[in-house]
PDB file of N, CA and C in Angstrom:
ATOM      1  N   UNK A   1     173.183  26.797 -25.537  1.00  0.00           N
ATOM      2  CA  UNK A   1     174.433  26.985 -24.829  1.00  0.00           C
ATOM      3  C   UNK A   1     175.097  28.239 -25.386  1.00  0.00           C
ATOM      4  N   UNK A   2     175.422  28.739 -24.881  1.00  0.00           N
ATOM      5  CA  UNK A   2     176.466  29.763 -24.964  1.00  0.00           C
ATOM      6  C   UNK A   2     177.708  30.071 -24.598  1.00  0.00           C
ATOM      7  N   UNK A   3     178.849  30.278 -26.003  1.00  0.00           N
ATOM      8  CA  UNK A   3     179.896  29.947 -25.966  1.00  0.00           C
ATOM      9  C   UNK A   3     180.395  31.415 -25.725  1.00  0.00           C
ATOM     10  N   UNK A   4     181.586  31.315 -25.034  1.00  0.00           N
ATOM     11  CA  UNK A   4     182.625  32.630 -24.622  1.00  0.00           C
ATOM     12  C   UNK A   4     183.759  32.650 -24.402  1.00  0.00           C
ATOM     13  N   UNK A   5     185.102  33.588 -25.036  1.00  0.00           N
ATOM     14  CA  UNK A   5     185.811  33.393 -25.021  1.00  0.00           C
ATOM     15  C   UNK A   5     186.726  34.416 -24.303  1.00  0.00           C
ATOM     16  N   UNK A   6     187.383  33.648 -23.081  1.00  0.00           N
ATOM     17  CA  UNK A   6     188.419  34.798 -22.269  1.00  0.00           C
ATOM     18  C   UNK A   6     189.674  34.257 -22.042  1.00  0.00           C
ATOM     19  N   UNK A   7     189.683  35.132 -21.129  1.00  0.00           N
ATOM     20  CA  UNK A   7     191.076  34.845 -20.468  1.00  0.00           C
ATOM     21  C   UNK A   7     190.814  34.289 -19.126  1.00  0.00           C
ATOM     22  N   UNK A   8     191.672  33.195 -18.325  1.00  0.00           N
ATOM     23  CA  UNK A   8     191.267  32.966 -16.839  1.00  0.00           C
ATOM     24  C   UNK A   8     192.874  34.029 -16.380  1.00  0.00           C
ATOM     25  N   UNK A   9     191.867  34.342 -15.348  1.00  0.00           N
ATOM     26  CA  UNK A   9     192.987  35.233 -14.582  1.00  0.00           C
ATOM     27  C   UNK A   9     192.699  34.729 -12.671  1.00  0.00           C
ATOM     28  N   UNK A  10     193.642  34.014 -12.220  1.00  0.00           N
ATOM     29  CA  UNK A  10     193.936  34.060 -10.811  1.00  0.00           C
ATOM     30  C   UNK A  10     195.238  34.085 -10.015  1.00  0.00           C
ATOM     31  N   UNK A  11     194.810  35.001  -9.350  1.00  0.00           N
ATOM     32  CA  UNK A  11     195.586  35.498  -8.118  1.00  0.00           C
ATOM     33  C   UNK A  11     197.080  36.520  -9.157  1.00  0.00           C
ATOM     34  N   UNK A  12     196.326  37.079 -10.057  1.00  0.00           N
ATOM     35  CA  UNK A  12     197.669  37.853 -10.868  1.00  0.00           C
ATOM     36  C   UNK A  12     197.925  37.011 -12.161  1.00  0.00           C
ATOM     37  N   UNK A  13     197.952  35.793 -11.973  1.00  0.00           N
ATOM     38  CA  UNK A  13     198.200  34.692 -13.112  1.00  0.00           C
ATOM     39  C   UNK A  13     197.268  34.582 -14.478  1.00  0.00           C
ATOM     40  N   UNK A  14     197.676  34.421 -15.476  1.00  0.00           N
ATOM     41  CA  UNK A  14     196.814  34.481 -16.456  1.00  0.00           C
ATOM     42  C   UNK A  14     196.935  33.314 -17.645  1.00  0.00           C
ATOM     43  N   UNK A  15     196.037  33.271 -18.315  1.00  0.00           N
ATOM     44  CA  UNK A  15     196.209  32.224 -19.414  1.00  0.00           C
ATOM     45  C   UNK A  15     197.408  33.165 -20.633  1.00  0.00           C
ATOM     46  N   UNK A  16     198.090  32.416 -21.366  1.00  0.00           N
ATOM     47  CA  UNK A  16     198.482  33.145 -22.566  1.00  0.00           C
ATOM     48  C   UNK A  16     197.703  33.426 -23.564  1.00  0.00           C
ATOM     49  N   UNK A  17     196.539  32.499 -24.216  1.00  0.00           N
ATOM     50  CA  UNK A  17     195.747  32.982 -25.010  1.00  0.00           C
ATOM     51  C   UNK A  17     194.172  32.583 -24.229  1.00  0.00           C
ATOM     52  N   UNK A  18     193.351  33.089 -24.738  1.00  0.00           N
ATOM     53  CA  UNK A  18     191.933  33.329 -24.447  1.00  0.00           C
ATOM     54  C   UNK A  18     191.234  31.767 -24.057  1.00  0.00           C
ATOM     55  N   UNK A  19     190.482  31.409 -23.747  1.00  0.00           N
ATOM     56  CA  UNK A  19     189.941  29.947 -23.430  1.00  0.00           C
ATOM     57  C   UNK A  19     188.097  30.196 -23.976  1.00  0.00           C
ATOM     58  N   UNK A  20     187.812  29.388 -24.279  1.00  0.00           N
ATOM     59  CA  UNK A  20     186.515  29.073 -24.226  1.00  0.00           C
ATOM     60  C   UNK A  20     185.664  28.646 -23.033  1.00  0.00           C
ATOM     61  N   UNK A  21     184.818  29.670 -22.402  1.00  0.00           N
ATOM     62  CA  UNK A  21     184.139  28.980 -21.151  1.00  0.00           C
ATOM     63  C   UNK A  21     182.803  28.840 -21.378  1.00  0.00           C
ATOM     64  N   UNK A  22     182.135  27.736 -21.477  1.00  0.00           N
ATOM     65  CA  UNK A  22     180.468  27.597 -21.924  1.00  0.00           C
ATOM     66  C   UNK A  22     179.879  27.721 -20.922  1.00  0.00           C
ATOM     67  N   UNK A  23     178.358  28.534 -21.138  1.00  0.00           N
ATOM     68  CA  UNK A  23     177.035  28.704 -19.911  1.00  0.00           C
ATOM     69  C   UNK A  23     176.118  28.296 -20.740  1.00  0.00           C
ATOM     70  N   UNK A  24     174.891  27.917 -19.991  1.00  0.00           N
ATOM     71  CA  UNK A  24     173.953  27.674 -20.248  1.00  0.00           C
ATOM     72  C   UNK A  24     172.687  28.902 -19.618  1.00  0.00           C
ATOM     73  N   UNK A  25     171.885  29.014 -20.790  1.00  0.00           N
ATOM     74  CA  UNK A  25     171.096  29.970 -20.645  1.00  0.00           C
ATOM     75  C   UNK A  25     169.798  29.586 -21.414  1.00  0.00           C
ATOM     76  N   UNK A  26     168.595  30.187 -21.144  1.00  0.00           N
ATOM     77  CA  UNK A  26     167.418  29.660 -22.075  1.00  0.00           C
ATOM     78  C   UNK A  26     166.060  29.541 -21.476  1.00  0.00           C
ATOM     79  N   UNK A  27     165.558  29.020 -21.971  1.00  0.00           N
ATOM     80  CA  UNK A  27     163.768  28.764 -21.191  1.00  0.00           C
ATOM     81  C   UNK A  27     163.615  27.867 -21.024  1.00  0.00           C
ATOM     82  N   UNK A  28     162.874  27.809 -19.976  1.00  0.00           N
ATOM     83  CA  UNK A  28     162.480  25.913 -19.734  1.00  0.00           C
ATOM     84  C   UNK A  28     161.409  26.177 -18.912  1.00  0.00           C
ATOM     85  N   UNK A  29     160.605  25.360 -19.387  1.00  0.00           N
ATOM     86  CA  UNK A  29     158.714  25.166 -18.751  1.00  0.00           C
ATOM     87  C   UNK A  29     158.803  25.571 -17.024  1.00  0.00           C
ATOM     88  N   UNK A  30     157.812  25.882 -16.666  1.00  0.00           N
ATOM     89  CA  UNK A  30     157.287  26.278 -15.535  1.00  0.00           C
ATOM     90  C   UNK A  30     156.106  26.592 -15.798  1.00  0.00           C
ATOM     91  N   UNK A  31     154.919  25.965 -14.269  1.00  0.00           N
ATOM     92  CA  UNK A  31     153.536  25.864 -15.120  1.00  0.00           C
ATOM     93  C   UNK A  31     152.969  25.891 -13.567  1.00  0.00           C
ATOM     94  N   UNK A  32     151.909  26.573 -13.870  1.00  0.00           N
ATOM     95  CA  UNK A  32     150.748  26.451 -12.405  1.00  0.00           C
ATOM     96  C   UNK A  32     149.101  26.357 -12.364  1.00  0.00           C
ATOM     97  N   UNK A  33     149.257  25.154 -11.872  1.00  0.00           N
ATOM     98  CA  UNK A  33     147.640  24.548 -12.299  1.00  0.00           C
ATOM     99  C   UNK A  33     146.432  24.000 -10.921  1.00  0.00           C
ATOM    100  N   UNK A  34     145.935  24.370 -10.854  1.00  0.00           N
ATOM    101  CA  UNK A  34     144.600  23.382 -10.037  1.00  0.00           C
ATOM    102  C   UNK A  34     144.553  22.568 -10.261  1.00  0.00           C
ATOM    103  N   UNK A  35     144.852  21.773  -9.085  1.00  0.00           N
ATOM    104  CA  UNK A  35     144.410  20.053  -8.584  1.00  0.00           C
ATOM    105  C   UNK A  35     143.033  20.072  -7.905  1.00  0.00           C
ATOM    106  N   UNK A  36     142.207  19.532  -8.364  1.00  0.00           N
ATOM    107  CA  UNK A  36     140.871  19.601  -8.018  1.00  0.00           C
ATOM    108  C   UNK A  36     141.111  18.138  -7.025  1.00  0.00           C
ATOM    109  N   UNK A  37     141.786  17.824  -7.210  1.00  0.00           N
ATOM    110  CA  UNK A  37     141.937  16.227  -6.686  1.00  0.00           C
ATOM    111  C   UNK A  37     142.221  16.761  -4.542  1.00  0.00           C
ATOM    112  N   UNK A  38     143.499  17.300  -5.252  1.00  0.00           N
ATOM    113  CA  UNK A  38     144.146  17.538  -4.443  1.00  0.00           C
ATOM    114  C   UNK A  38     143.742  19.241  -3.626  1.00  0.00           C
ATOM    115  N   UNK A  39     143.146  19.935  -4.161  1.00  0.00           N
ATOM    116  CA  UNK A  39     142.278  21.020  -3.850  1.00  0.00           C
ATOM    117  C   UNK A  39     143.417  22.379  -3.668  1.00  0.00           C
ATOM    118  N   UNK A  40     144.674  21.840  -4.417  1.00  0.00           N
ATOM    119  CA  UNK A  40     145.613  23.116  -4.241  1.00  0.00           C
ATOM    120  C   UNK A  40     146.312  23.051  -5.433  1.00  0.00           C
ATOM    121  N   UNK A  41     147.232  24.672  -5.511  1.00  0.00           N
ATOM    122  CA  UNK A  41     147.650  24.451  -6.713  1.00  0.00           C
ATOM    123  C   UNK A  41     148.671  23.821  -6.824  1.00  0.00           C
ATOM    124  N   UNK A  42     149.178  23.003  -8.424  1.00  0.00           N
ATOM    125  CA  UNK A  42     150.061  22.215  -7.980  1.00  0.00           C
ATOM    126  C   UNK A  42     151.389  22.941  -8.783  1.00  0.00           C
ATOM    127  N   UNK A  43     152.747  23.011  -9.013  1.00  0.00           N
ATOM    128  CA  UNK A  43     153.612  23.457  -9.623  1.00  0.00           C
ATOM    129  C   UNK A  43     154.568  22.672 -10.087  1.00  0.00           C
ATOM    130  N   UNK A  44     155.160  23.255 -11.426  1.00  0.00           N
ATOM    131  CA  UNK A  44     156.427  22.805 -12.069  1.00  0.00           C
ATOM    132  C   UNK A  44     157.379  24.232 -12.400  1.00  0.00           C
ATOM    133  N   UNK A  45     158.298  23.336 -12.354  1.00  0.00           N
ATOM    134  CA  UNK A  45     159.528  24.272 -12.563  1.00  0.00           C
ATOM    135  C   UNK A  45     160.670  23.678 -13.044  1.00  0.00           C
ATOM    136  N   UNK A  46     161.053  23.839 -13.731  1.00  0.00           N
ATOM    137  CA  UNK A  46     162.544  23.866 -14.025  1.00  0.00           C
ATOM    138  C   UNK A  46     163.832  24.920 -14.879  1.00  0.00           C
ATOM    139  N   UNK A  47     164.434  24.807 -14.558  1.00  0.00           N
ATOM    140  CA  UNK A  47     165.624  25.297 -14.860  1.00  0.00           C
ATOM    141  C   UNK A  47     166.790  24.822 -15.529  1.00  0.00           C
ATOM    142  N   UNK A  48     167.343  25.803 -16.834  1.00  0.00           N
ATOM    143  CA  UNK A  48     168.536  25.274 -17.328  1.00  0.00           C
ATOM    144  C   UNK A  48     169.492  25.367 -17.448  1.00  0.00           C
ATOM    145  N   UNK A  49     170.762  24.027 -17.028  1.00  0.00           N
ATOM    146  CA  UNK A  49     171.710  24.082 -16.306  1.00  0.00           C
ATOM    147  C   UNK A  49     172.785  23.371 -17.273  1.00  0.00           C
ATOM    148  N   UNK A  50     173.586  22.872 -16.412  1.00  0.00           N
ATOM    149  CA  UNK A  50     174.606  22.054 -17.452  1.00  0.00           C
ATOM    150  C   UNK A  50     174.151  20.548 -17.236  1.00  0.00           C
ATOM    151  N   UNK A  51     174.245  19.682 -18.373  1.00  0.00           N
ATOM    152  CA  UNK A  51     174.202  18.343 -18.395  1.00  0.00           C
ATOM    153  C   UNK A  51     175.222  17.477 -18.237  1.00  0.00           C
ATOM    154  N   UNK A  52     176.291  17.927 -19.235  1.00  0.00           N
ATOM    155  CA  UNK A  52     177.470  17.041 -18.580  1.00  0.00           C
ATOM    156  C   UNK A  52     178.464  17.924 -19.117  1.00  0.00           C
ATOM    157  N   UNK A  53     179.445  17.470 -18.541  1.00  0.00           N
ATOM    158  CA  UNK A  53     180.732  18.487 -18.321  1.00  0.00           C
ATOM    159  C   UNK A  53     181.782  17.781 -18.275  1.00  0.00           C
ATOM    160  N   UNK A  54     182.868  18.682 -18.317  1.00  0.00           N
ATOM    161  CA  UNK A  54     184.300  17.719 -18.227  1.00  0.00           C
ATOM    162  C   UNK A  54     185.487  18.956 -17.859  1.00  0.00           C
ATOM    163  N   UNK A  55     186.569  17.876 -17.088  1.00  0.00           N
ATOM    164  CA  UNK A  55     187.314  18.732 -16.491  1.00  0.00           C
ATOM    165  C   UNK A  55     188.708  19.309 -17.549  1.00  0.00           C
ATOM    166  N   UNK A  56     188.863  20.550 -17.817  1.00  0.00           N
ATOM    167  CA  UNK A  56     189.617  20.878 -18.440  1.00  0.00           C
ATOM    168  C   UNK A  56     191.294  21.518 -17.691  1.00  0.00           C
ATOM    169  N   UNK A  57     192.235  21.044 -18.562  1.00  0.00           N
ATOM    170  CA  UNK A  57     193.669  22.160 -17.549  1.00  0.00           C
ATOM    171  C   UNK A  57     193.960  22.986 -18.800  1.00  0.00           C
ATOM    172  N   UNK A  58     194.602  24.028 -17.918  1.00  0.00           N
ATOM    173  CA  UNK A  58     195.211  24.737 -18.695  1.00  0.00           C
ATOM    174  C   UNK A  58     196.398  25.899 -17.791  1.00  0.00           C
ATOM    175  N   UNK A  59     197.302  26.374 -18.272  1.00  0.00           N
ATOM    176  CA  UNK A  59     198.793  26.768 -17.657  1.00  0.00           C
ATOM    177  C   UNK A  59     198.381  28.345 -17.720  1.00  0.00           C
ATOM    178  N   UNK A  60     198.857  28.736 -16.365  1.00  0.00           N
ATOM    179  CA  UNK A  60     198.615  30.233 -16.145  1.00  0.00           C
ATOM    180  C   UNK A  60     199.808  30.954 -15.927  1.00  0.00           C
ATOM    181  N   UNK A  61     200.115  31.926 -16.612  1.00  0.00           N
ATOM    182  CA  UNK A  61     201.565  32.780 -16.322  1.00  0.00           C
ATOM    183  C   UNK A  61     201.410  34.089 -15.281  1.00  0.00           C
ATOM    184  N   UNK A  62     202.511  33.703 -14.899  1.00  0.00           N
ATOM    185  CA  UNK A  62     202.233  34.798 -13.264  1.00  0.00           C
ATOM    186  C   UNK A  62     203.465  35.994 -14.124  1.00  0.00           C
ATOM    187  N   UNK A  63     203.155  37.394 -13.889  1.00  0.00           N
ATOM    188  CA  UNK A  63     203.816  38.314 -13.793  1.00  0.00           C
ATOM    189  C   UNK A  63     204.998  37.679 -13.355  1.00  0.00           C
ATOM    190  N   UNK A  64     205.926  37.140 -12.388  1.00  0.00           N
ATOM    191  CA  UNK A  64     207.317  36.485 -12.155  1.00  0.00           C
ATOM    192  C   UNK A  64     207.625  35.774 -13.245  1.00  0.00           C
ATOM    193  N   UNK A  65     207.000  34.860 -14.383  1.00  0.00           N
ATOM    194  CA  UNK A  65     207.495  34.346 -15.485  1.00  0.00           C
ATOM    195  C   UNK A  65     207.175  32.528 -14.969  1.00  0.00           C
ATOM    196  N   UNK A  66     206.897  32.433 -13.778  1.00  0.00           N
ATOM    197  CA  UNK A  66     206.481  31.226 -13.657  1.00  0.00           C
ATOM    198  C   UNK A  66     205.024  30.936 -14.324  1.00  0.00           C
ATOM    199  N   UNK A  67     204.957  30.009 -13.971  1.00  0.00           N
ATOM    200  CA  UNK A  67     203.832  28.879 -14.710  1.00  0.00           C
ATOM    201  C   UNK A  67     203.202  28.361 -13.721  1.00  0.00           C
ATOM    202  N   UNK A  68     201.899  27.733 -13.693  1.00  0.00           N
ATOM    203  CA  UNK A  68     201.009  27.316 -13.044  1.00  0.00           C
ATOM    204  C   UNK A  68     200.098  26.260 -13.548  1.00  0.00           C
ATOM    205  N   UNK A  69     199.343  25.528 -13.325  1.00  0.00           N
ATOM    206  CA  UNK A  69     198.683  24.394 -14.031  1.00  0.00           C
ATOM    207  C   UNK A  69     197.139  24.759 -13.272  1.00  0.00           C
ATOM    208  N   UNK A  70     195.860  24.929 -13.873  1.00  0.00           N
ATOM    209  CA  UNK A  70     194.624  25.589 -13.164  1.00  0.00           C
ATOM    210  C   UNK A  70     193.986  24.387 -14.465  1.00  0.00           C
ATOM    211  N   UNK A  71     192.954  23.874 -12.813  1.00  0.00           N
ATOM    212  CA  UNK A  71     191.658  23.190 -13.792  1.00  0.00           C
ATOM    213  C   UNK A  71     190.483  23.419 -13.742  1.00  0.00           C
ATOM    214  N   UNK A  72     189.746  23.841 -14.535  1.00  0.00           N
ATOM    215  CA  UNK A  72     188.087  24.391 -14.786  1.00  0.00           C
ATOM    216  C   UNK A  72     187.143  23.853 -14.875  1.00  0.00           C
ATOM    217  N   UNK A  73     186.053  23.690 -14.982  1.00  0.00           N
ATOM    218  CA  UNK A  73     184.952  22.684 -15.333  1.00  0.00           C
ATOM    219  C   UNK A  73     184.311  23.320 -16.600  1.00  0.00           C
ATOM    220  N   UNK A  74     184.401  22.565 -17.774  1.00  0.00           N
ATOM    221  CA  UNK A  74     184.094  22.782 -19.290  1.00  0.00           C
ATOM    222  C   UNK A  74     182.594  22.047 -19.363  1.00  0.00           C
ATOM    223  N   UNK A  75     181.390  23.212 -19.312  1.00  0.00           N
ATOM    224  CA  UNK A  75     180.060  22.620 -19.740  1.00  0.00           C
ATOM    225  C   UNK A  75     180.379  21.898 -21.382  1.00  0.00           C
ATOM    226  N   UNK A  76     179.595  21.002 -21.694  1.00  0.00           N
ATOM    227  CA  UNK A  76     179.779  20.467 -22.587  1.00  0.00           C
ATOM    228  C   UNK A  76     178.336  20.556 -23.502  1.00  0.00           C
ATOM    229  N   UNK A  77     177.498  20.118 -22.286  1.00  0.00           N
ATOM    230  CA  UNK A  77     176.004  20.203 -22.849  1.00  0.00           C
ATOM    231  C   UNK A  77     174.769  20.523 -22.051  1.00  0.00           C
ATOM    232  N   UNK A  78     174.001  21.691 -22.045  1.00  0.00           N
ATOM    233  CA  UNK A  78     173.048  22.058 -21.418  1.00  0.00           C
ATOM    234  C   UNK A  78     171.476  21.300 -21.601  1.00  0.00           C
ATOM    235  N   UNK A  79     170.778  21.695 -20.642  1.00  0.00           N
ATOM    236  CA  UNK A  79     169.191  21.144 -19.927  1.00  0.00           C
ATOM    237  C   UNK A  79     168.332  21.419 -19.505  1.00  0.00           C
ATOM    238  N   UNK A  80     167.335  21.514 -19.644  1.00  0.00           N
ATOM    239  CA  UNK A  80     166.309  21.460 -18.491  1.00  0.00           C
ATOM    240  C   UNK A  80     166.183  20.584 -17.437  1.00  0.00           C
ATOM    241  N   UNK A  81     166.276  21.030 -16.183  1.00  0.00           N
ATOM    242  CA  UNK A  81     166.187  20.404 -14.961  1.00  0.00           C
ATOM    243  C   UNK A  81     164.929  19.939 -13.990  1.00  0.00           C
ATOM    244  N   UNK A  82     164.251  19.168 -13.842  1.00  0.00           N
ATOM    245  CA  UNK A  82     162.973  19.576 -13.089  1.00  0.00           C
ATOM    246  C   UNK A  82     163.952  19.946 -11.527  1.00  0.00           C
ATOM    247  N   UNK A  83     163.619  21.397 -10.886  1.00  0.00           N
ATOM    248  CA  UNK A  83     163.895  21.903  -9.702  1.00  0.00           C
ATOM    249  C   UNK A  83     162.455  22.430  -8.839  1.00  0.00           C
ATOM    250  N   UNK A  84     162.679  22.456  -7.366  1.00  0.00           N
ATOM    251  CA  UNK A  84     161.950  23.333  -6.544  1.00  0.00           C
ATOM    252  C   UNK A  84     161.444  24.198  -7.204  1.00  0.00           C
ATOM    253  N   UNK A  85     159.797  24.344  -6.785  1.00  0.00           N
ATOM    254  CA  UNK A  85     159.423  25.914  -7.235  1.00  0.00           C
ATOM    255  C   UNK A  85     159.616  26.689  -5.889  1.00  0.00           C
ATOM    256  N   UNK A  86     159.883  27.721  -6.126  1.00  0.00           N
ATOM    257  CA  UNK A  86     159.904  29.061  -4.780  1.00  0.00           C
ATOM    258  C   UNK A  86     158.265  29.359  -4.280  1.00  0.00           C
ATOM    259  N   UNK A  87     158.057  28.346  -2.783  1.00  0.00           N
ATOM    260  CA  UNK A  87     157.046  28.605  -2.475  1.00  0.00           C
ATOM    261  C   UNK A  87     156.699  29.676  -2.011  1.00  0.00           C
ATOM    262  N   UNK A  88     157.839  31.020  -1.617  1.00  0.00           N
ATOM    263  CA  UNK A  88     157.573  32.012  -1.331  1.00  0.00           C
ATOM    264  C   UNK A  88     156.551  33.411  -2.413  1.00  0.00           C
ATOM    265  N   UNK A  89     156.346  32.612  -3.566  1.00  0.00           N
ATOM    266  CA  UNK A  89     155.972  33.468  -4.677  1.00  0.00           C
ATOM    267  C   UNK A  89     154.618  32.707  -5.086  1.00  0.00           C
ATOM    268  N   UNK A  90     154.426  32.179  -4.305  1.00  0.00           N
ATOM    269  CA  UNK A  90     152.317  31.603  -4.424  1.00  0.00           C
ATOM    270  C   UNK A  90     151.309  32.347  -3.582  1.00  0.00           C
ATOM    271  N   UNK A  91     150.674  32.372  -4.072  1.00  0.00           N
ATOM    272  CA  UNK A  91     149.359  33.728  -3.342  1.00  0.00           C
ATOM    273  C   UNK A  91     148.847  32.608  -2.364  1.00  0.00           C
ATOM    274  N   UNK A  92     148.124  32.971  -1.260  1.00  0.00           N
ATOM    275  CA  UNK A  92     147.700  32.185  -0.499  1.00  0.00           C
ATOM    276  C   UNK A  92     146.038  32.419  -0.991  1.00  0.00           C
ATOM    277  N   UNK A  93     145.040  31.032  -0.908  1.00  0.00           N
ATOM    278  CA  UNK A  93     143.540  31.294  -1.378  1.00  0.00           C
ATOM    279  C   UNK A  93     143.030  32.279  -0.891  1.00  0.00           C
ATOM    280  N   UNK A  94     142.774  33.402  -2.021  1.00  0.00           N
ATOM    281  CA  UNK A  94     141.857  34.789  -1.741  1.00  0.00           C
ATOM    282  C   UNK A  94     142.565  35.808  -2.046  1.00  0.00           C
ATOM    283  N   UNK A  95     143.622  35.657  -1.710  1.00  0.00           N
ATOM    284  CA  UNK A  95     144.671  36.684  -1.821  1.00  0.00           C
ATOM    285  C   UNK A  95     144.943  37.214  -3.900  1.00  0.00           C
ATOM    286  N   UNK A  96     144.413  36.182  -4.657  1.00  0.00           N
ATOM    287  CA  UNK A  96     144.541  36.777  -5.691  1.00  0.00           C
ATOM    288  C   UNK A  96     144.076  38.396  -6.069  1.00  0.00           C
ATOM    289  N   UNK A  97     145.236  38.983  -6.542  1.00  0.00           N
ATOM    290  CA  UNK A  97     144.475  40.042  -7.240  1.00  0.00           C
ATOM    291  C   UNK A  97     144.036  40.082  -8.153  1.00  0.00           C
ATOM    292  N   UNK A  98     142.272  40.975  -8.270  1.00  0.00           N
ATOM    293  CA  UNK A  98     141.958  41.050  -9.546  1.00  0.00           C
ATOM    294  C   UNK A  98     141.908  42.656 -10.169  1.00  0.00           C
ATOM    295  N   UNK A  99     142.245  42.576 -11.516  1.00  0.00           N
ATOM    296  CA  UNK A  99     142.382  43.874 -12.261  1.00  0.00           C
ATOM    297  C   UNK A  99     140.770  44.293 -12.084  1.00  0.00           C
ATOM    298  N   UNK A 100     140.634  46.033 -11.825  1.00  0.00           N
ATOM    299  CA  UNK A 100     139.056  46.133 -12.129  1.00  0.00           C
ATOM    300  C   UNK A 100     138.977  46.953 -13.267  1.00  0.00           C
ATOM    301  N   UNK A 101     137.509  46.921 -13.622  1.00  0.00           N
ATOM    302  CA  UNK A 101     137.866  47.138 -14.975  1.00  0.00           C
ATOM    303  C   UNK A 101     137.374  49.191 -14.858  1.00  0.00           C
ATOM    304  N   UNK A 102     138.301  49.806 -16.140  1.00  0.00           N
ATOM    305  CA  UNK A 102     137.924  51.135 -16.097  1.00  0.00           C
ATOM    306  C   UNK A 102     136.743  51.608 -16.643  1.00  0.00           C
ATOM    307  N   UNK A 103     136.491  52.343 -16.286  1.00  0.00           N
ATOM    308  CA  UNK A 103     134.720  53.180 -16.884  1.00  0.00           C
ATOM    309  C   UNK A 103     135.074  54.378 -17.804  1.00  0.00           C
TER     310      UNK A 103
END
């Protein structure tokens, strides 16, 4: 996880001091294998996201001197996800390229 610390700013309005906003970032398995069973290849994928979260407030000051109340969503703890693989990025049979070799 990766922690960061700003300011929220909307519509002109701003926090008074900086906030902590967490992302999630990292590696997570993805794998592509022959199913002999099944006679195609088969895929995994996933991606990492947030696990659980929680809703945070916090008061935003507008240039006029008013106040505002804004609520965020505070990652708490990140994951690996099993997601869709992008079938647009599989070679169709034959279509592999092969490197040739130099002389």
């Amino acid at each position: 996880m990766k922690y960061t610390t700003t300011s929220i700013v909307i519509s002109g309005c701003s926090t008074a001091e900086p906030v902590e906003i967490n992302s999630c970032s990292g590696n997570c398995g993805t794998s592509s294998m022959y199913s002999a069973e099944a006679n195609t290849m088969m895929h995994y994928c996933s991606c990492c996201q947030e696990a659980t979260t929680s809703q945070k407030e916090v008061e935003l000051i507008c240039p006029d001197g008013s106040k505002v109340k804004h609520s965020y969503i505070h990652v708490e703890s990140c994951g690996c996800h099993v997601t869709d693989c992008d079938a647009g990025t599989t070679a169709t049979p034959g279509t592999t390229r092969q490197r040739g070799r130099r002389r």
